[in-house]
Protein backbone atom coordinates (compact mmCIF):
# COMPACT_ATOMS: atom_id res chain seq x y z
CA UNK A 1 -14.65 -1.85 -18.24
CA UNK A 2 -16.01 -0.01 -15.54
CA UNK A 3 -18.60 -2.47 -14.95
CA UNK A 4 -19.04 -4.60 -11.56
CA UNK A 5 -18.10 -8.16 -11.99
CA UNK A 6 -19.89 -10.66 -9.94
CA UNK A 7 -18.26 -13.85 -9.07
CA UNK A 8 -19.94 -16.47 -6.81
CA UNK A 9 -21.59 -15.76 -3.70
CA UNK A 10 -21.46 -12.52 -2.65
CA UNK A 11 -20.78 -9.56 -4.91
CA UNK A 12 -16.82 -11.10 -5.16
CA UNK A 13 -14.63 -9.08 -7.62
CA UNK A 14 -12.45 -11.05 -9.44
CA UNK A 15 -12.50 -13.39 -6.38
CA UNK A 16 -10.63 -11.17 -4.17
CA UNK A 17 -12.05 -10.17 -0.54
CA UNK A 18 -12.94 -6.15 -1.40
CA UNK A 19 -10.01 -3.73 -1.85
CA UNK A 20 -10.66 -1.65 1.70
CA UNK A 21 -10.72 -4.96 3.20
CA UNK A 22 -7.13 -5.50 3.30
CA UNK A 23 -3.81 -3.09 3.55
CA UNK A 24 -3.35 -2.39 0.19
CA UNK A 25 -6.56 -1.50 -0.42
CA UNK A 26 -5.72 1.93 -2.02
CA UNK A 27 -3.84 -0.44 -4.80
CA UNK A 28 -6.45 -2.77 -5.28
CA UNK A 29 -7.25 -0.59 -8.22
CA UNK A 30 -4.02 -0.30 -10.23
CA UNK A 31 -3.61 -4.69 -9.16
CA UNK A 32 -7.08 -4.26 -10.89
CA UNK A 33 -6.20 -2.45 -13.86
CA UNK A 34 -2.84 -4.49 -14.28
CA UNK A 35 -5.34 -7.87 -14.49
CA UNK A 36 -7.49 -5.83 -17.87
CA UNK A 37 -4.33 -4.72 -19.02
CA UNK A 38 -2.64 -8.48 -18.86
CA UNK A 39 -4.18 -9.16 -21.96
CA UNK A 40 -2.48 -6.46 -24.33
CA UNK A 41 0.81 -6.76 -22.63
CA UNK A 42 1.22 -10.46 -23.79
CA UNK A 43 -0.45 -8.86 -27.09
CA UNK A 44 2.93 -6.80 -27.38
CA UNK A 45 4.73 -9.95 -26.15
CA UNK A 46 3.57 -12.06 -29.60
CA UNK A 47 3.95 -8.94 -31.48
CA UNK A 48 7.81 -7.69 -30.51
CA UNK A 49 9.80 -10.06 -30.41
CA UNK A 50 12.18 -8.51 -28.15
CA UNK A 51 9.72 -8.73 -25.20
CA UNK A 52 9.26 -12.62 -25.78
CA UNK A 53 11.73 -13.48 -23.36
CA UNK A 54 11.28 -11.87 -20.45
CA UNK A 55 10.85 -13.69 -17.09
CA UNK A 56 9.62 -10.61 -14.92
CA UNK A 57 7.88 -7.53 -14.18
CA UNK A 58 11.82 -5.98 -13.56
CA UNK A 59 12.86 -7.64 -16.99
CA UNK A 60 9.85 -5.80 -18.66
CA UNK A 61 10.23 -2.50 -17.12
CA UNK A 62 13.67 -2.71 -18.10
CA UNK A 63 13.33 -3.62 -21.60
CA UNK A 64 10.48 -1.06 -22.12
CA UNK A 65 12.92 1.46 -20.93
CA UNK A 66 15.71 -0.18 -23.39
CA UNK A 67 13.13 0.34 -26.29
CA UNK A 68 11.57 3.66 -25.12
CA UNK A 69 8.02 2.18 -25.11
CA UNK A 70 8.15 3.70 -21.70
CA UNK A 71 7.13 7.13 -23.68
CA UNK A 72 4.20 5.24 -25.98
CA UNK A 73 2.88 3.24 -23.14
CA UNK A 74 3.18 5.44 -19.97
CA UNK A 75 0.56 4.33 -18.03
CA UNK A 76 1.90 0.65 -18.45
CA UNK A 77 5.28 2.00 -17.41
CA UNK A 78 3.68 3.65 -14.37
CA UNK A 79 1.70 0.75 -13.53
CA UNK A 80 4.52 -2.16 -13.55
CA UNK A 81 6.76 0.70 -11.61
CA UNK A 82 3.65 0.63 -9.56
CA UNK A 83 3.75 -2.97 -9.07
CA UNK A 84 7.55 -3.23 -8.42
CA UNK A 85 7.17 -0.82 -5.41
CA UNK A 86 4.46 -2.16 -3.42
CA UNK A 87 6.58 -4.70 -1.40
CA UNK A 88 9.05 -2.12 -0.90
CA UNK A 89 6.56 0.61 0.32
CA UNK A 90 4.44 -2.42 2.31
CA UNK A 91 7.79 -3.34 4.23
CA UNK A 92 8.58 0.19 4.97
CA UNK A 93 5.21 0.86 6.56
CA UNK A 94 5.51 -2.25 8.52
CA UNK A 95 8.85 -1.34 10.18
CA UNK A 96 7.55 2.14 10.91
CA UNK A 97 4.49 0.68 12.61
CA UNK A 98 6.23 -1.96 14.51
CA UNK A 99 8.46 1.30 15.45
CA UNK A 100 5.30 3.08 16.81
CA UNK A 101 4.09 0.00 18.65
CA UNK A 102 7.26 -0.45 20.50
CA UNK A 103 7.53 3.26 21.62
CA UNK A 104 3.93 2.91 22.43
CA UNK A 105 4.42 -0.23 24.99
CA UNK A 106 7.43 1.53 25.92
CA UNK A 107 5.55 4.12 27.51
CA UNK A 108 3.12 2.66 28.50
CA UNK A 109 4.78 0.64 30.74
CA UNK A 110 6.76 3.35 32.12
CA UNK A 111 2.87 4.92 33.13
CA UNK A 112 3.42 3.88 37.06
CA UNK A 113 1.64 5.19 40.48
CA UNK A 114 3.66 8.34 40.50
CA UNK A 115 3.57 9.36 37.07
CA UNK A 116 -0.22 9.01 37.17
CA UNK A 117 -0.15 10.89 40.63
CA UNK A 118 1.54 13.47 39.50
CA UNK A 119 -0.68 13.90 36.21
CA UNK A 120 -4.47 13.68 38.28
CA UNK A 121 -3.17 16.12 41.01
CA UNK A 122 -3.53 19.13 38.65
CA UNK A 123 -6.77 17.68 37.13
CA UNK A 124 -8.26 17.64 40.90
CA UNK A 125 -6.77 20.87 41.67
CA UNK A 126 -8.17 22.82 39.15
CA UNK A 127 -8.98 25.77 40.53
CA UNK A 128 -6.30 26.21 42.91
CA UNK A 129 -3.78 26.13 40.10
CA UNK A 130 -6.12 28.58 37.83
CA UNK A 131 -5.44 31.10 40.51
CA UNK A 132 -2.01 31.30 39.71
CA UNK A 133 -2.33 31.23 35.95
């Protein structure tokens, strides 16, 4: 752990493009912890068998919770509730950009001849208006 792990071609980790490369770049390092922690998850899978069954990352946060193994594994816990938000978070952001963007082209198309006008007459007439001011 800790190391940099080289793939083929160029410097690819884990064969992902690099984490500030995409959107959720500031979770490309708990995605990254979740892949070294994979391992002793199904570990605790073979060994309990109440966690044999699950089908899910909502099924095991739920039965971790059930057996309190939230409070001996936190950072698990914090890492699957992690996990479980991140589509939820990433469609949230989404809506409130596409919000921006339409208020954006909203406005801008309002921007006609006289709204300019009347914005670049008291850039031209600096110092007339600076007399009254």
């Amino acid at each position: 752990m800790g190391e940099l792990e080289i793939g083929r071609g160029l410097n690819q980790e884990l064969g992902l493009v690099r984490g500030g490369d995409t959107r959720w770049g500031s979770h490309y390092k708990s995605f990254r912890n979740f892949i070294f922690l994979f391992d002793s998850i199904v570990d605790v899978r073979d060994i309990d068998q109440r966690f044999s069954n699950l089908g899910g990352l909502g099924e095991l946060s739920k039965k971790l919770v059930e057996t309190k193994k939230n409070i001996t594994y936190p950072l698990v816990f914090c890492l699957v509730k992690l996990v479980l938000l991140l589509p939820v978070a990433t469609a949230t952001v989404e809506r409130a950009l596409s919000a921006i963007k339409f208020i954006k082209n909203d406005l801008r198309n309002r921007m006609d001849d006289e709204f300019l006008d009347g914005c670049i007459v008291p850039y031209v007439e600096k110092k007339s208006i600076s007399y009254y001011f």
